[in-house]
Protein backbone atom coordinates (compact mmCIF):
# COMPACT_ATOMS: atom_id res chain seq x y z
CA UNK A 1 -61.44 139.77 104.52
CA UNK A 2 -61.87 136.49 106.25
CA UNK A 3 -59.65 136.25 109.92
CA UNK A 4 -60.55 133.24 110.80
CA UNK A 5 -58.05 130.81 109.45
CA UNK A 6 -59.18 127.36 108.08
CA UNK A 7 -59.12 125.01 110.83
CA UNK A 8 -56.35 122.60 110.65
CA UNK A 9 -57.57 118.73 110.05
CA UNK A 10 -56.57 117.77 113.41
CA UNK A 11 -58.94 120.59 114.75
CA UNK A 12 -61.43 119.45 112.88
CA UNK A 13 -60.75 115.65 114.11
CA UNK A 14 -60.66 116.74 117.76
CA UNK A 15 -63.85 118.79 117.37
CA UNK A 16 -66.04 115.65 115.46
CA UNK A 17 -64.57 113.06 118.16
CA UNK A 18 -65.84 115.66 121.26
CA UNK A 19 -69.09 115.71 119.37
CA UNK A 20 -69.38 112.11 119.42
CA UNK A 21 -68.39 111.70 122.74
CA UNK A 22 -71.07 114.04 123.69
CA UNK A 23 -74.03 112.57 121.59
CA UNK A 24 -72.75 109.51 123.08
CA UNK A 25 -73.29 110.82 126.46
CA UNK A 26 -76.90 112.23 125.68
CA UNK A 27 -78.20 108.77 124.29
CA UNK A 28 -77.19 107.77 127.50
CA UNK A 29 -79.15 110.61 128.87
CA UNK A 30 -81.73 109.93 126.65
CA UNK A 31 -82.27 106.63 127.58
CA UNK A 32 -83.07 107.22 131.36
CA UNK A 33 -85.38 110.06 130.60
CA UNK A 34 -87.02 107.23 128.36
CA UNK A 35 -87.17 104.71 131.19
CA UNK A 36 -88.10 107.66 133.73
CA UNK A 37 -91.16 108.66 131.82
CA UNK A 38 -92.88 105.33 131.18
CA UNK A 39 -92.22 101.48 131.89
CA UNK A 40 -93.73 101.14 127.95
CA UNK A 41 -90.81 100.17 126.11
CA UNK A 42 -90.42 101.77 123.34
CA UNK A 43 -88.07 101.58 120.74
CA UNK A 44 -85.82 104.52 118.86
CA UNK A 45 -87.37 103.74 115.93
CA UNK A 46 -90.86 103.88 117.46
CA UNK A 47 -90.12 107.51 119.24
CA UNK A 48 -89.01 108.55 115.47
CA UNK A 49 -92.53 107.53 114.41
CA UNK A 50 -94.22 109.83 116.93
CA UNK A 51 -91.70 112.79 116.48
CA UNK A 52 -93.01 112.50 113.18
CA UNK A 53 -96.41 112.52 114.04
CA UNK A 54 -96.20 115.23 116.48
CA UNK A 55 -94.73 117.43 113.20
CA UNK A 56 -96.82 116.13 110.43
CA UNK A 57 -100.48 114.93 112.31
CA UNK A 58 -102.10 113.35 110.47
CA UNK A 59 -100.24 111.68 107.50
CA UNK A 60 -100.37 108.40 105.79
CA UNK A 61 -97.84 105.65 106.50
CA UNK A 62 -96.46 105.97 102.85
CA UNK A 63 -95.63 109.68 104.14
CA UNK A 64 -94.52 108.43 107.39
CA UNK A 65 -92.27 105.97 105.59
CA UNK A 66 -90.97 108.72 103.14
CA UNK A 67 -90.12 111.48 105.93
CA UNK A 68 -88.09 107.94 107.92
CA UNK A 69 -86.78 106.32 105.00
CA UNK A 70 -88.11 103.09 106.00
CA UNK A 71 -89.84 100.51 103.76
CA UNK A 72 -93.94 100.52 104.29
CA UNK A 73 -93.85 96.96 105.79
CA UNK A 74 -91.92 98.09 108.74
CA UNK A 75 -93.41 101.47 109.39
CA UNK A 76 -96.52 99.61 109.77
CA UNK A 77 -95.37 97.20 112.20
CA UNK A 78 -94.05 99.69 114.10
CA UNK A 79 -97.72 101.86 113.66
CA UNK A 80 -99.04 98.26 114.93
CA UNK A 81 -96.50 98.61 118.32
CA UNK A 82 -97.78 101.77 119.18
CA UNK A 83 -101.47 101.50 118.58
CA UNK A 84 -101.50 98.67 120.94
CA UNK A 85 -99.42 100.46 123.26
CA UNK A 86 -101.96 103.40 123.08
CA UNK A 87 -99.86 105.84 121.66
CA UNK A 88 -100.96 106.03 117.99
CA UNK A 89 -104.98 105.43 116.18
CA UNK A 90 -105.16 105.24 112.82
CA UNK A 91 -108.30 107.22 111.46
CA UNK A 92 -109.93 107.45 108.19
CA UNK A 93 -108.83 110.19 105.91
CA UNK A 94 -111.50 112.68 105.31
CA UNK A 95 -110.26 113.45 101.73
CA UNK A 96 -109.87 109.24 100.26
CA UNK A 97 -111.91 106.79 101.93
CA UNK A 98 -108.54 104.04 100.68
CA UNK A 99 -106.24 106.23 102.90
CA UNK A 100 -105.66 106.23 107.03
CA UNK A 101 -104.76 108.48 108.80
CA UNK A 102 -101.94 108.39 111.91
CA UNK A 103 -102.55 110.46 114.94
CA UNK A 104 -101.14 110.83 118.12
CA UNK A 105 -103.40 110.05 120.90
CA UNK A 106 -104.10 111.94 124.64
CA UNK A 107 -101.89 109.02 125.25
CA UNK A 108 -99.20 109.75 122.98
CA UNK A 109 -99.03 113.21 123.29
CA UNK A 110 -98.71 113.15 126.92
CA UNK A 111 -95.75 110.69 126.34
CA UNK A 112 -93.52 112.91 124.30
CA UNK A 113 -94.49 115.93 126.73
CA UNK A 114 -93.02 113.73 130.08
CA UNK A 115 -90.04 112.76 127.94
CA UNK A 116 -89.27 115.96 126.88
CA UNK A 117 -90.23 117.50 130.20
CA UNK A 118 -87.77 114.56 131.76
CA UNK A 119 -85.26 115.33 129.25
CA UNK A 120 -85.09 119.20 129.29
CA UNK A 121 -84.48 118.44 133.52
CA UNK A 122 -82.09 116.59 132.93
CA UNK A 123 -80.14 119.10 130.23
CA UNK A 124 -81.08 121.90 132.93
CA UNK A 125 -79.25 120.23 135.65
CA UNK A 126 -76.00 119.98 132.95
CA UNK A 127 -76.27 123.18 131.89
CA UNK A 128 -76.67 124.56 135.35
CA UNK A 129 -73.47 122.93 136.37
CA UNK A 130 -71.55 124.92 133.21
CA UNK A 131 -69.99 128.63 133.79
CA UNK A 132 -71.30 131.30 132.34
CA UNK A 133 -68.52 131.47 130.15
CA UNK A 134 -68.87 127.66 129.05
CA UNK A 135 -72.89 127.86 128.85
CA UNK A 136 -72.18 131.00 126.20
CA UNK A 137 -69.91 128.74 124.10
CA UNK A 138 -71.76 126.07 124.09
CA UNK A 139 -74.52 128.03 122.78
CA UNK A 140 -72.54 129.74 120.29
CA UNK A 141 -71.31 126.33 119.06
CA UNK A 142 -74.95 124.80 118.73
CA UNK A 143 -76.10 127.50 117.11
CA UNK A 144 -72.63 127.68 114.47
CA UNK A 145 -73.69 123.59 114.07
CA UNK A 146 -77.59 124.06 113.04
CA UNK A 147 -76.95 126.42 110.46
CA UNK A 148 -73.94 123.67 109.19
CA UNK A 149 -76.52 121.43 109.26
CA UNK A 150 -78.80 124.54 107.27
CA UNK A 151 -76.75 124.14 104.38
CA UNK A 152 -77.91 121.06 102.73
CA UNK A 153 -77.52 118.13 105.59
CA UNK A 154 -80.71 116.95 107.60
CA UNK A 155 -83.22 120.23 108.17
CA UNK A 156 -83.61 121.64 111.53
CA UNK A 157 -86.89 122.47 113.39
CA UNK A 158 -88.10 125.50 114.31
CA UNK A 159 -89.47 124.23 116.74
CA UNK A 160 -87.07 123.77 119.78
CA UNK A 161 -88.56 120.46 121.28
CA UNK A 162 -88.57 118.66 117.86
CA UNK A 163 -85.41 116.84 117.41
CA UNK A 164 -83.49 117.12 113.40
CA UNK A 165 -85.00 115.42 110.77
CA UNK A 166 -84.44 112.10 110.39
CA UNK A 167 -82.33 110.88 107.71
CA UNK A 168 -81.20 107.25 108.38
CA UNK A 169 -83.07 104.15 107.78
CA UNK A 170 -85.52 102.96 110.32
């Protein structure tokens, strides 16, 4: 027998609007751990790209396009961004000499670990701040929202330091 009654639609209003308050707060968050980690702008779009190429090294941009939802045109353009900026070589495929390759580079790689790095600090100091109570609840509550999101919305990583899978349009 279930006890927990169904939550009431103003629960459930009160409990998406805190949630997008707090994501709201995070991008903010986000954004300085960006700036802190490198004076190379780059874009949300562009960090997608390498979270996906940190997961899936070395795919082709049609895959890269499929796993972003993006049209080829612009995943390459984007591919273009961060070659030049060092980040990203594109490298013939050892199985069809008509496909490339994307990799992350020493470059790139080192990139996403300072942002992450940057970004966990940053979460640390937050969390650090919380009381015990508060820091249980909150993980009790992430946890209770990835395996929502395990039921048939955007796939989580097992891997703690890769963000959800992206599922809007680049």
């Amino acid at each position: 027998m279930n006890t927990n009654p169904a939550p009431s639609q103003r629960e459930r209003q009160q409990t998406t609007q805190a949630a997008r308050e707090l994501i709201e707060l995070l991008e903010v968050l986000w954004e300085r751990g960006r700036d802190m980690v490198s004076p190379t702008p780059v874009s949300a779009s562009q960090l997608r790209v390498l979270y996906s190429l940190d997961r899936e090294e070395g795919i082709s941009l049609r895959t890269l396009g499929d796993l972003l939802g993006s049209a080829p045109p612009s995943v390459s353009r984007m591919c273009d961004r961060l070659e030049a900026l060092g980040f990203v070589q594109r490298l013939p495929s050892p199985v069809s000499r008509r496909q490339l390759e994307l990799h992350l580079t020493v470059h790139g790689k080192a990139y996403l670990r300072d942002l992450r790095a940057q970004r966990e600090e940053a979460l640390l100091a937050v969390v650090a701040a919380m009381s015990p109570t508060s820091r249980k609840a909150l993980l009790r509550g992430l946890i209770g929202f990835q395996e929502a999101l395990g039921e048939g919305a955007p796939t989580v990583s097992s891997r703690p330091d890769t963000p959800l899978k992206d599922v809007s349009s680049a």
